[in-house]
N, C-alpha and C. Protein backbone atom coordinates (compact mmCIF):
# COMPACT_ATOMS: atom_id res chain seq x y z
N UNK A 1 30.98 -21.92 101.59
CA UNK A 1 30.83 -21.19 100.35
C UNK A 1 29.36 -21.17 99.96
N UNK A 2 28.87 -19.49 99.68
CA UNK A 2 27.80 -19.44 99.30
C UNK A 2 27.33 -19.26 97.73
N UNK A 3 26.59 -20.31 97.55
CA UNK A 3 26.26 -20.46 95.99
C UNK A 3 24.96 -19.83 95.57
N UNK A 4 25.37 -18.74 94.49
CA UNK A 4 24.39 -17.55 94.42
C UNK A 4 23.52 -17.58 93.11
N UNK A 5 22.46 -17.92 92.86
CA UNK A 5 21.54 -17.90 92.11
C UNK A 5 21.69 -16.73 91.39
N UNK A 6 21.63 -16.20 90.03
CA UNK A 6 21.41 -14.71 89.69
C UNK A 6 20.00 -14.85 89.18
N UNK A 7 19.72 -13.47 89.02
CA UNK A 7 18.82 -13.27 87.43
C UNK A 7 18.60 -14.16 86.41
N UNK A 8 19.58 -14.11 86.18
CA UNK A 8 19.68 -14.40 84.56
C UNK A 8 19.71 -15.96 84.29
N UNK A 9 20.11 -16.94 85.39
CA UNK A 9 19.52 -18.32 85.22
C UNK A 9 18.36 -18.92 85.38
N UNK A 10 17.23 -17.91 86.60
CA UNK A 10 16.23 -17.86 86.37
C UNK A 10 15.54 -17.67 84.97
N UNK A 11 15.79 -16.57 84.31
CA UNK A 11 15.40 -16.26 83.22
C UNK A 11 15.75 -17.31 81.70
N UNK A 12 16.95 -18.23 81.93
CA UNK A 12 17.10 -18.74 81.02
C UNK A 12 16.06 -20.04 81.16
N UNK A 13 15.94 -20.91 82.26
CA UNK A 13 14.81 -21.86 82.52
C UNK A 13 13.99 -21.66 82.20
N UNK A 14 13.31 -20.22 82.68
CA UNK A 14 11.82 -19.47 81.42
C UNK A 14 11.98 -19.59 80.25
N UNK A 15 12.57 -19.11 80.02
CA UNK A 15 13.25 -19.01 78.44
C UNK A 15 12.90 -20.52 77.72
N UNK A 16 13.43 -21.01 78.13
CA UNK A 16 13.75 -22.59 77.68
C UNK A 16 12.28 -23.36 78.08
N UNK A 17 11.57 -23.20 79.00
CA UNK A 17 10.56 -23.55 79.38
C UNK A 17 9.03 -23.20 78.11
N UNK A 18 9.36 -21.75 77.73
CA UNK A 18 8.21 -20.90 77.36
C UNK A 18 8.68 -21.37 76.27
N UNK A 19 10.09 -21.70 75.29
CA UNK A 19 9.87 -22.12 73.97
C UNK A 19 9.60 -23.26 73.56
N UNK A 20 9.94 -24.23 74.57
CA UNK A 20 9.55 -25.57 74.30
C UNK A 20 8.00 -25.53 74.54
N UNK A 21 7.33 -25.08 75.78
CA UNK A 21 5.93 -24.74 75.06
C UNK A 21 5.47 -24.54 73.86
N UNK A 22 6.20 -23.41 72.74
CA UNK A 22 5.05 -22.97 71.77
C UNK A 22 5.82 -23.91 70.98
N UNK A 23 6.82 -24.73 70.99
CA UNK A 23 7.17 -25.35 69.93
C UNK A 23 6.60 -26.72 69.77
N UNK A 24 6.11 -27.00 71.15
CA UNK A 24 5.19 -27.96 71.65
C UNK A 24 3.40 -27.66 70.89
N UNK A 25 3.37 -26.51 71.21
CA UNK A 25 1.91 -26.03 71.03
C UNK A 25 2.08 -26.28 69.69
N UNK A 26 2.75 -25.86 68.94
CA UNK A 26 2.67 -25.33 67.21
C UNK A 26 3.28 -26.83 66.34
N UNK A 27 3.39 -27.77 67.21
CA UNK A 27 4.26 -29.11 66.20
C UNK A 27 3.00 -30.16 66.82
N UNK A 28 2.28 -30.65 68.00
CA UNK A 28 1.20 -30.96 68.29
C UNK A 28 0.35 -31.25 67.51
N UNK A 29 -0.47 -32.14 67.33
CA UNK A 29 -1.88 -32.40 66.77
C UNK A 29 -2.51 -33.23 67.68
N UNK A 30 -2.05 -33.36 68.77
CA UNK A 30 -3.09 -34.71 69.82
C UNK A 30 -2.95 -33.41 70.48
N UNK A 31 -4.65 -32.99 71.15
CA UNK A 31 -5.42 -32.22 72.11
C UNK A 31 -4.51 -32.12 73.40
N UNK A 32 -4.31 -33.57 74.01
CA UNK A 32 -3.58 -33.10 75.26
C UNK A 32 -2.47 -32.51 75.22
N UNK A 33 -1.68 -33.10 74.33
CA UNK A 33 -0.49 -32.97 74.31
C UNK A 33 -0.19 -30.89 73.92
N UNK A 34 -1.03 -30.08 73.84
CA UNK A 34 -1.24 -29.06 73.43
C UNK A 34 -2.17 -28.64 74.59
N UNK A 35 -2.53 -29.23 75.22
CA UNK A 35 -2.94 -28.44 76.57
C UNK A 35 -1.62 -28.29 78.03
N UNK A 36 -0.49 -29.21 77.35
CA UNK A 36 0.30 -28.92 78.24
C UNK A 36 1.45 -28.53 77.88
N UNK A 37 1.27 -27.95 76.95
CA UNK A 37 2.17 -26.84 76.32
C UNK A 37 1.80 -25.44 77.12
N UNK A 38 0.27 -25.38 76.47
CA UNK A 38 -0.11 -24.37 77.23
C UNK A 38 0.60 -24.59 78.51
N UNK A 39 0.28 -25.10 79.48
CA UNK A 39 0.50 -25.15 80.72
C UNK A 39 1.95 -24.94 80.95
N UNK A 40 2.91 -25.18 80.28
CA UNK A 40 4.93 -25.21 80.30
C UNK A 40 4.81 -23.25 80.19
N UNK A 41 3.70 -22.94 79.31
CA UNK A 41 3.95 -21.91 79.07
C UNK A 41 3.65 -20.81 80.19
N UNK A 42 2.83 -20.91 80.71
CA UNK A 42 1.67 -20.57 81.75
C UNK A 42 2.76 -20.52 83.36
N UNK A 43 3.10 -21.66 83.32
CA UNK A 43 4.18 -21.86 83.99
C UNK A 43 5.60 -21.35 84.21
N UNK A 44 6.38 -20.94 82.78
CA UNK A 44 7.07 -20.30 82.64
C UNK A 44 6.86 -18.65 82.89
N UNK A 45 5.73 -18.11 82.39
CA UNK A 45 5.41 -16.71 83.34
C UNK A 45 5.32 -16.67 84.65
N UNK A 46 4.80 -17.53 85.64
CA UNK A 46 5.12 -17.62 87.19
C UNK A 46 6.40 -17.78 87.37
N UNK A 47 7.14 -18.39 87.03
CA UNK A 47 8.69 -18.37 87.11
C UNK A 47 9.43 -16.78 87.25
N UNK A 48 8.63 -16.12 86.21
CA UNK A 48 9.13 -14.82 85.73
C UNK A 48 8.40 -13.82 87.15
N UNK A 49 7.06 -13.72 87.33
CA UNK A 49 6.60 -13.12 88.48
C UNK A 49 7.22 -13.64 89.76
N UNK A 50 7.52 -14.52 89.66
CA UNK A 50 7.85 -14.91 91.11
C UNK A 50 9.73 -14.16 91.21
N UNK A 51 10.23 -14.58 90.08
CA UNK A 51 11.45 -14.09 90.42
C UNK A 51 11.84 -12.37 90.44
N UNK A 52 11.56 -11.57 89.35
CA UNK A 52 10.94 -10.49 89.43
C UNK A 52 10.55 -9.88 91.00
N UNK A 53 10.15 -10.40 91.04
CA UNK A 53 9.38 -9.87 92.22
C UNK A 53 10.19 -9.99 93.89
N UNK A 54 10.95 -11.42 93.71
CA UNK A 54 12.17 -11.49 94.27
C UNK A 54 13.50 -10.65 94.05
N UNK A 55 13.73 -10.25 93.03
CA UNK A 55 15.06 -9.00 92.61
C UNK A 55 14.76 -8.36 92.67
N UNK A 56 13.00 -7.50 91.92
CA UNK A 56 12.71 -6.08 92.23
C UNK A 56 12.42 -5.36 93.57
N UNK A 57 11.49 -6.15 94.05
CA UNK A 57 10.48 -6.02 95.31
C UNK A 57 10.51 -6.80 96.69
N UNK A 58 11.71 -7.04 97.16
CA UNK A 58 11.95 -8.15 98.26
C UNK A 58 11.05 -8.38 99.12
N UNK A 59 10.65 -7.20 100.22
CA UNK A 59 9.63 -7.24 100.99
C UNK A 59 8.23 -7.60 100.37
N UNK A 60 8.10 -7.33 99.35
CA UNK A 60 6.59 -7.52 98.83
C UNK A 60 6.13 -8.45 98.51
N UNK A 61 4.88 -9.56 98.10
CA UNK A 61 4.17 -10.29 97.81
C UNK A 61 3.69 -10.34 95.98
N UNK A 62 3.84 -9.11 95.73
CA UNK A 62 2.79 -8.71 94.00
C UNK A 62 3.30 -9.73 93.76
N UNK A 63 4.26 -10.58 93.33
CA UNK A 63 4.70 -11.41 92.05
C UNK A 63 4.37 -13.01 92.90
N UNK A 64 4.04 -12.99 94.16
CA UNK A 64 3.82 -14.54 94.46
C UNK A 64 2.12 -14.36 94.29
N UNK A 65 1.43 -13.50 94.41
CA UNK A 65 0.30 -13.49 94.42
C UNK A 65 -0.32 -13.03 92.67
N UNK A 66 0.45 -12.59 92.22
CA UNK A 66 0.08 -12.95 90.57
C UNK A 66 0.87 -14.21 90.19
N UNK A 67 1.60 -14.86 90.58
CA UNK A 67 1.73 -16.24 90.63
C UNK A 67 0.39 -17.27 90.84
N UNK A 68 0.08 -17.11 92.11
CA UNK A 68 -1.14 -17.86 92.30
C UNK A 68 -2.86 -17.67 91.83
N UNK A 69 -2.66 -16.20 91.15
CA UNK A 69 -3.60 -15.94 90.00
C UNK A 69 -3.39 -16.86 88.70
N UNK A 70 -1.91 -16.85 88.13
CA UNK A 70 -1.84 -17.56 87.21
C UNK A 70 -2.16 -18.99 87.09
N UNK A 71 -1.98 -19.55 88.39
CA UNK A 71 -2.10 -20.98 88.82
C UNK A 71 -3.59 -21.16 88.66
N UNK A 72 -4.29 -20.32 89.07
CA UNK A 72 -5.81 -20.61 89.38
C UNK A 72 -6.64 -20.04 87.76
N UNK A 73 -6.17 -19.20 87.26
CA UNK A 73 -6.29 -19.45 86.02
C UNK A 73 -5.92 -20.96 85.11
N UNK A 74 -4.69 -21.09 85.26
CA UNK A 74 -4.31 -22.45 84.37
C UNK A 74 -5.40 -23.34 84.61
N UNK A 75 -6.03 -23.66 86.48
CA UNK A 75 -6.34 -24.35 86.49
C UNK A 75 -7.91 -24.82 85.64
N UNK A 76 -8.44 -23.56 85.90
CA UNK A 76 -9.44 -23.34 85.28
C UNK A 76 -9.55 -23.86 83.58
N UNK A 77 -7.88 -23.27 82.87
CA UNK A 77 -8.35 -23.19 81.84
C UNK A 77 -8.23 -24.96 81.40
N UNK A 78 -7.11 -25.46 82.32
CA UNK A 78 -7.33 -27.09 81.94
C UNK A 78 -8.58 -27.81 82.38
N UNK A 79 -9.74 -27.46 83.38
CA UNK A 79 -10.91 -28.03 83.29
C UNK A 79 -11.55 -27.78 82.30
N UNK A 80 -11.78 -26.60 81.82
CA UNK A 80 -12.75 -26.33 80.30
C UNK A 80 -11.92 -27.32 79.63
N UNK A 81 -10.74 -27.15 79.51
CA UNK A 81 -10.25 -27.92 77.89
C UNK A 81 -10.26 -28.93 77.94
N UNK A 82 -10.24 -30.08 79.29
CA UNK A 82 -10.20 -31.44 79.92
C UNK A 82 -11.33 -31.80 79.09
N UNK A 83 -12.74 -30.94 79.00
CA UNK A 83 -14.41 -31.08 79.14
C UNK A 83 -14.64 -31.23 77.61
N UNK A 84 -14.00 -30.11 77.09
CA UNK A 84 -14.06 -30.45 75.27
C UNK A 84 -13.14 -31.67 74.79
N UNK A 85 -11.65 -32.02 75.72
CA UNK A 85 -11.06 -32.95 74.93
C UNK A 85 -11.92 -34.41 75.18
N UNK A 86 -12.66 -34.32 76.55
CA UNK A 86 -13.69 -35.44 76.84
C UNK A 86 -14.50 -35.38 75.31
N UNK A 87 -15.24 -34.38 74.94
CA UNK A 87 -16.44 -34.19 73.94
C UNK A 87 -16.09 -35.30 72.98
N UNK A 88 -14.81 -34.47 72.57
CA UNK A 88 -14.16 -34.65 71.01
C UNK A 88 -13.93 -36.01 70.98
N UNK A 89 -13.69 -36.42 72.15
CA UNK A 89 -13.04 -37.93 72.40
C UNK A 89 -14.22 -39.46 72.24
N UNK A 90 -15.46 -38.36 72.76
CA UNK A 90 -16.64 -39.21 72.60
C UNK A 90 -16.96 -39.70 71.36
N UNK A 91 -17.44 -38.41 70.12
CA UNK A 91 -17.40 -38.40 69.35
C UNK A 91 -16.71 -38.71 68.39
N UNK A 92 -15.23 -38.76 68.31
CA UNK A 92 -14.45 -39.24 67.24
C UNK A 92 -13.30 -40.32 67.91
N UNK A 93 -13.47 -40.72 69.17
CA UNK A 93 -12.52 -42.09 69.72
C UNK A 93 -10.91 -41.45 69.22
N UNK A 94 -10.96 -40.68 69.04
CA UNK A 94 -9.49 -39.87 68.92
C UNK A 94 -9.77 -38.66 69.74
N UNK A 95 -8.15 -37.74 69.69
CA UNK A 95 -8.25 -36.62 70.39
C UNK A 95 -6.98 -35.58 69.33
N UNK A 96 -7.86 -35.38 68.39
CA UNK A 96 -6.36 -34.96 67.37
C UNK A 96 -7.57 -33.32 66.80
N UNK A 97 -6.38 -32.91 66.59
CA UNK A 97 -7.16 -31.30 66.22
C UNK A 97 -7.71 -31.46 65.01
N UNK A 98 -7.48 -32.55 63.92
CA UNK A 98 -8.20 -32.70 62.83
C UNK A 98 -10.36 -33.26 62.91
N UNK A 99 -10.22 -34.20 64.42
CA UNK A 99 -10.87 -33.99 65.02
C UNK A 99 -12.42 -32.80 65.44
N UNK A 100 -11.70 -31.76 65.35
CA UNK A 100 -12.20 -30.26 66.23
C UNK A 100 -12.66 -29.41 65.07
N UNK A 101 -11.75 -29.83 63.83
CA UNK A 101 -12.74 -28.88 62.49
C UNK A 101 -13.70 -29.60 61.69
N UNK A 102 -13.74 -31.44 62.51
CA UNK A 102 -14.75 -31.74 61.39
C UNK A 102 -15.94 -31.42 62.47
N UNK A 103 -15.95 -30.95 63.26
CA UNK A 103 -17.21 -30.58 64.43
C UNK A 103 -17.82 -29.29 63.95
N UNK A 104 -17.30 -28.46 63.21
CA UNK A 104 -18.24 -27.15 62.74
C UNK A 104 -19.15 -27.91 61.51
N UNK A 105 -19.84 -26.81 62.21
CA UNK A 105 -21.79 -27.28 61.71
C UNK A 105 -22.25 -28.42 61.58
């Protein structure tokens, strides 16, 4: 017996993935813990290209290779933010977003 993956359970793991991100992002006040929200989130769109791209486009590549755009983006964007949560960390021995507004001017 063959056990068949659809659509739509793909899509609910995104689903579930991408909200616990922003609910992550938006309830957060420690830096990291909001950089890997981002990242659940970031993550949850490769889920979506990759599968997509598996139901729409079988023979084709577009959705594994904007997959690995997204990847190389994320990665990027967690070195910049790694570099400021280092800063912030120097400076105030915490890493909390209350942190990040006493740094203007």
């Amino acid at each position: 017996m063959e056990l068949e993956i659809h659509v739509f359970h793909y899509l609910v793991v995104s689903t579930v993935m991408l909200f616990c991100g922003i609910y992550g992002f938006c309830t957060r006040k420690n830096l990291l813990a909001m950089l890997i929200s981002v990242e659940l989130m970031l993550n949850a769109s490769n889920i979506n290209f990759a599968v997509f791209n598996r139901y729409l486009f079988p023979g084709q590549l577009e959705g594994h290779f904007f997959s690995l755009f997204g990847i190389a983006i994320a990665a990027a964007e967690t070195a910049v933010a790694i570099a400021i949560i280092i800063n912030v960390y120097r400076n105030f021995n915490r890493v909390l977003t209350d942190d990040v507004s006493h740094m203007k001017g």
